[in-house]
C-alpha atoms as a PDB file:
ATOM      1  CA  UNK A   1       0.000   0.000   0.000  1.00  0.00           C
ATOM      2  CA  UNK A   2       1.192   3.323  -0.921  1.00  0.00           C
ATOM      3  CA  UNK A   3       1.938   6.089   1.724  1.00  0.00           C
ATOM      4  CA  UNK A   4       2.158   9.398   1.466  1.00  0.00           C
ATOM      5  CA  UNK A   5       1.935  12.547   4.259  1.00  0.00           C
ATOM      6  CA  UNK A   6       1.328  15.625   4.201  1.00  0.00           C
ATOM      7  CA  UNK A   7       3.216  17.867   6.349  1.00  0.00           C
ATOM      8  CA  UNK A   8       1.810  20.946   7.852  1.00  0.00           C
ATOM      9  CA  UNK A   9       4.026  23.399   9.195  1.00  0.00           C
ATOM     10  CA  UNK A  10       2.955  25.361  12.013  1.00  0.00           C
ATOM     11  CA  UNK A  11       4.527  28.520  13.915  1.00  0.00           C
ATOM     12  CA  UNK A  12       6.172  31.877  12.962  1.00  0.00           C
ATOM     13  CA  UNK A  13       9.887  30.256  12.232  1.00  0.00           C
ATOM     14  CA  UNK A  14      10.386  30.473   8.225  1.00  0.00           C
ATOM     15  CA  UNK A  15      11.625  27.168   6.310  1.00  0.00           C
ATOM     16  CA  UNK A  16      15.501  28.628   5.781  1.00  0.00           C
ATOM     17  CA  UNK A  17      16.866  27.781   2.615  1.00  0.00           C
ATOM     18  CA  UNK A  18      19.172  25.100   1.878  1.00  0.00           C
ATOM     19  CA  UNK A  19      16.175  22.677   4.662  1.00  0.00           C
ATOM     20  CA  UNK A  20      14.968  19.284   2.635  1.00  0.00           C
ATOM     21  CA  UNK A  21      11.849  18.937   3.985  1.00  0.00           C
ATOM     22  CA  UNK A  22      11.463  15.839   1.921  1.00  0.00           C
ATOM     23  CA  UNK A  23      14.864  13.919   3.878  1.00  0.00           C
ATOM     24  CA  UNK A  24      13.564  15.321   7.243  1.00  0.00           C
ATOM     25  CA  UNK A  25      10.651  13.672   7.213  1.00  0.00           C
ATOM     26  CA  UNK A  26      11.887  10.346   5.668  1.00  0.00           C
ATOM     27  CA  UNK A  27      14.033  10.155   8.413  1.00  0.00           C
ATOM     28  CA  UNK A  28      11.844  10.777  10.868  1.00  0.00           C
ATOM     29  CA  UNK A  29       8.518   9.084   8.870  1.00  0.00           C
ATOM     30  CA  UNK A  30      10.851   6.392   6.864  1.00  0.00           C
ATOM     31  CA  UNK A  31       7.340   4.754   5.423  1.00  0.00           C
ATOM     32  CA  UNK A  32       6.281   7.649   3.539  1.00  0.00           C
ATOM     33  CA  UNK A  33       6.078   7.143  -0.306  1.00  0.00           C
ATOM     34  CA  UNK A  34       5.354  10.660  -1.449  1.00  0.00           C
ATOM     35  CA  UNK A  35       5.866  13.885   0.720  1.00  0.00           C
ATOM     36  CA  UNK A  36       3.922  16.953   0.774  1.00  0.00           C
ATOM     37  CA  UNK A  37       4.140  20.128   2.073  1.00  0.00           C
ATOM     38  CA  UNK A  38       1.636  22.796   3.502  1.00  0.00           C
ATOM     39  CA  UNK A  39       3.300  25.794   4.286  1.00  0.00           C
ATOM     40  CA  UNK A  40       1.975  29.818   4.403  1.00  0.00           C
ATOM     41  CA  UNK A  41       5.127  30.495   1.845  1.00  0.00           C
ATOM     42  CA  UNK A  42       5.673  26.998   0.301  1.00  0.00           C
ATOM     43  CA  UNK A  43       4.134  24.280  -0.938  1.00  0.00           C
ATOM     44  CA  UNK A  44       0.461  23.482  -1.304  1.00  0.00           C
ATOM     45  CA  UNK A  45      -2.065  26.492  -0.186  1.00  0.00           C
ATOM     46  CA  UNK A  46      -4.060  24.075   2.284  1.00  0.00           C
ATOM     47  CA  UNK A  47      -4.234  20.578   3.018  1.00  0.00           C
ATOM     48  CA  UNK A  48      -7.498  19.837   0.853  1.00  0.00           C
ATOM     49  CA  UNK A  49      -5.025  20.635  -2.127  1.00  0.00           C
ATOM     50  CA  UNK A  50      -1.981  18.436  -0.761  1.00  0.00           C
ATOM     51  CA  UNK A  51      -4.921  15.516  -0.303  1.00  0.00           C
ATOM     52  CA  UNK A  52      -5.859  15.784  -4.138  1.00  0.00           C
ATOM     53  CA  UNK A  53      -2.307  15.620  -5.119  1.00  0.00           C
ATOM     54  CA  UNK A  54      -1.335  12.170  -3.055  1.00  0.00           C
ATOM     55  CA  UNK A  55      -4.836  10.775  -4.235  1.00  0.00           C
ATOM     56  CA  UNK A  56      -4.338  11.703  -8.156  1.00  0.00           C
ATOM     57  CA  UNK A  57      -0.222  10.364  -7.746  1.00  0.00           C
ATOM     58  CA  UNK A  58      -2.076   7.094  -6.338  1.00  0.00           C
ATOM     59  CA  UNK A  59      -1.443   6.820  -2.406  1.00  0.00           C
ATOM     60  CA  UNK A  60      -3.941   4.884  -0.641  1.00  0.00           C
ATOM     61  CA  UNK A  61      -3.152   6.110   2.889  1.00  0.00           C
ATOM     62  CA  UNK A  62      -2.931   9.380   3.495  1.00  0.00           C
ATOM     63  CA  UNK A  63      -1.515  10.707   6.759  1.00  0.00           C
ATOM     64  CA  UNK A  64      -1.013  14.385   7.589  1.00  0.00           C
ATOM     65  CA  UNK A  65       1.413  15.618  10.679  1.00  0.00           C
ATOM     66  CA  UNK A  66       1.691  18.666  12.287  1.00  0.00           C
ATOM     67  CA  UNK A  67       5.595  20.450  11.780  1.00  0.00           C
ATOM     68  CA  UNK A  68       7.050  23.482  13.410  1.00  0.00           C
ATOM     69  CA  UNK A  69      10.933  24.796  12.347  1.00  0.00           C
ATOM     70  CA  UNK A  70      12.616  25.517  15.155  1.00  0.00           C
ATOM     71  CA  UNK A  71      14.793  28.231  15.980  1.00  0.00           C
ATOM     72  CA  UNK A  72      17.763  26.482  14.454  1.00  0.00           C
ATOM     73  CA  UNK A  73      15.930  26.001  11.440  1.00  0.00           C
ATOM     74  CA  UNK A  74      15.394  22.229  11.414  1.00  0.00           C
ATOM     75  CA  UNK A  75      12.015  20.249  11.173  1.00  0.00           C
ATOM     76  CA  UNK A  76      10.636  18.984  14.276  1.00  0.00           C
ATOM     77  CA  UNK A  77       7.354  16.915  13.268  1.00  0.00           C
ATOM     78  CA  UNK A  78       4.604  16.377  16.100  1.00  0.00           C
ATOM     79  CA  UNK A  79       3.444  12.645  17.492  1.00  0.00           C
ATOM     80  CA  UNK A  80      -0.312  13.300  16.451  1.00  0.00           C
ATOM     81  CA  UNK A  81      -0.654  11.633  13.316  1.00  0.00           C
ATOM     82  CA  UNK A  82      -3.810  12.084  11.506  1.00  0.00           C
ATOM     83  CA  UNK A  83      -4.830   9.405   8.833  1.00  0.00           C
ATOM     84  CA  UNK A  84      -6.742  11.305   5.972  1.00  0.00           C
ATOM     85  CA  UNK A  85      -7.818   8.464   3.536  1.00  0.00           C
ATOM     86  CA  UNK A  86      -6.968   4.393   3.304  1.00  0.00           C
END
């Protein structure tokens, strides 16, 4: 079965340049087929949008976790995971 999350990144810290979301979460989420990102200056505009794009790529479970950057400008995900679809 085909995974893929969405990530949706809370607080005020901005994603620094040079950050792979993508091999943050893989290490952290290794199951994760296809990655994608909600983000106020990045990435998909809301999570509806991010959920359309895993379904048409065909993932069958869908999970969606909370991230915040931190001050040192790495990805800390949350432990609520939220299964969308699957």
């Amino acid at each position: 079965m085909k995974t893929g999350i969405i990530v949706y990144i809370v607080g005020e810290n901005a994603i620094k340049k040079g950050l792979d979301i993508e091999a943050e979460v893989r290490k952290q989420q290794p199951r994760a087929d296809r990655i994608e990102l909600v983000a106020k200056n990045e990435g998909h505009f809301d999570i509806s949008d991010a959920w359309w794009s895993l379904t048409a790529k065909g993932m069958q479970q869908i999970l969606c976790i909370a991230g915040e950057i931190t001050a040192a400008g790495r990805l800390h995900l949350k432990d609520r995971v939220l299964r969308l679809c699957g």
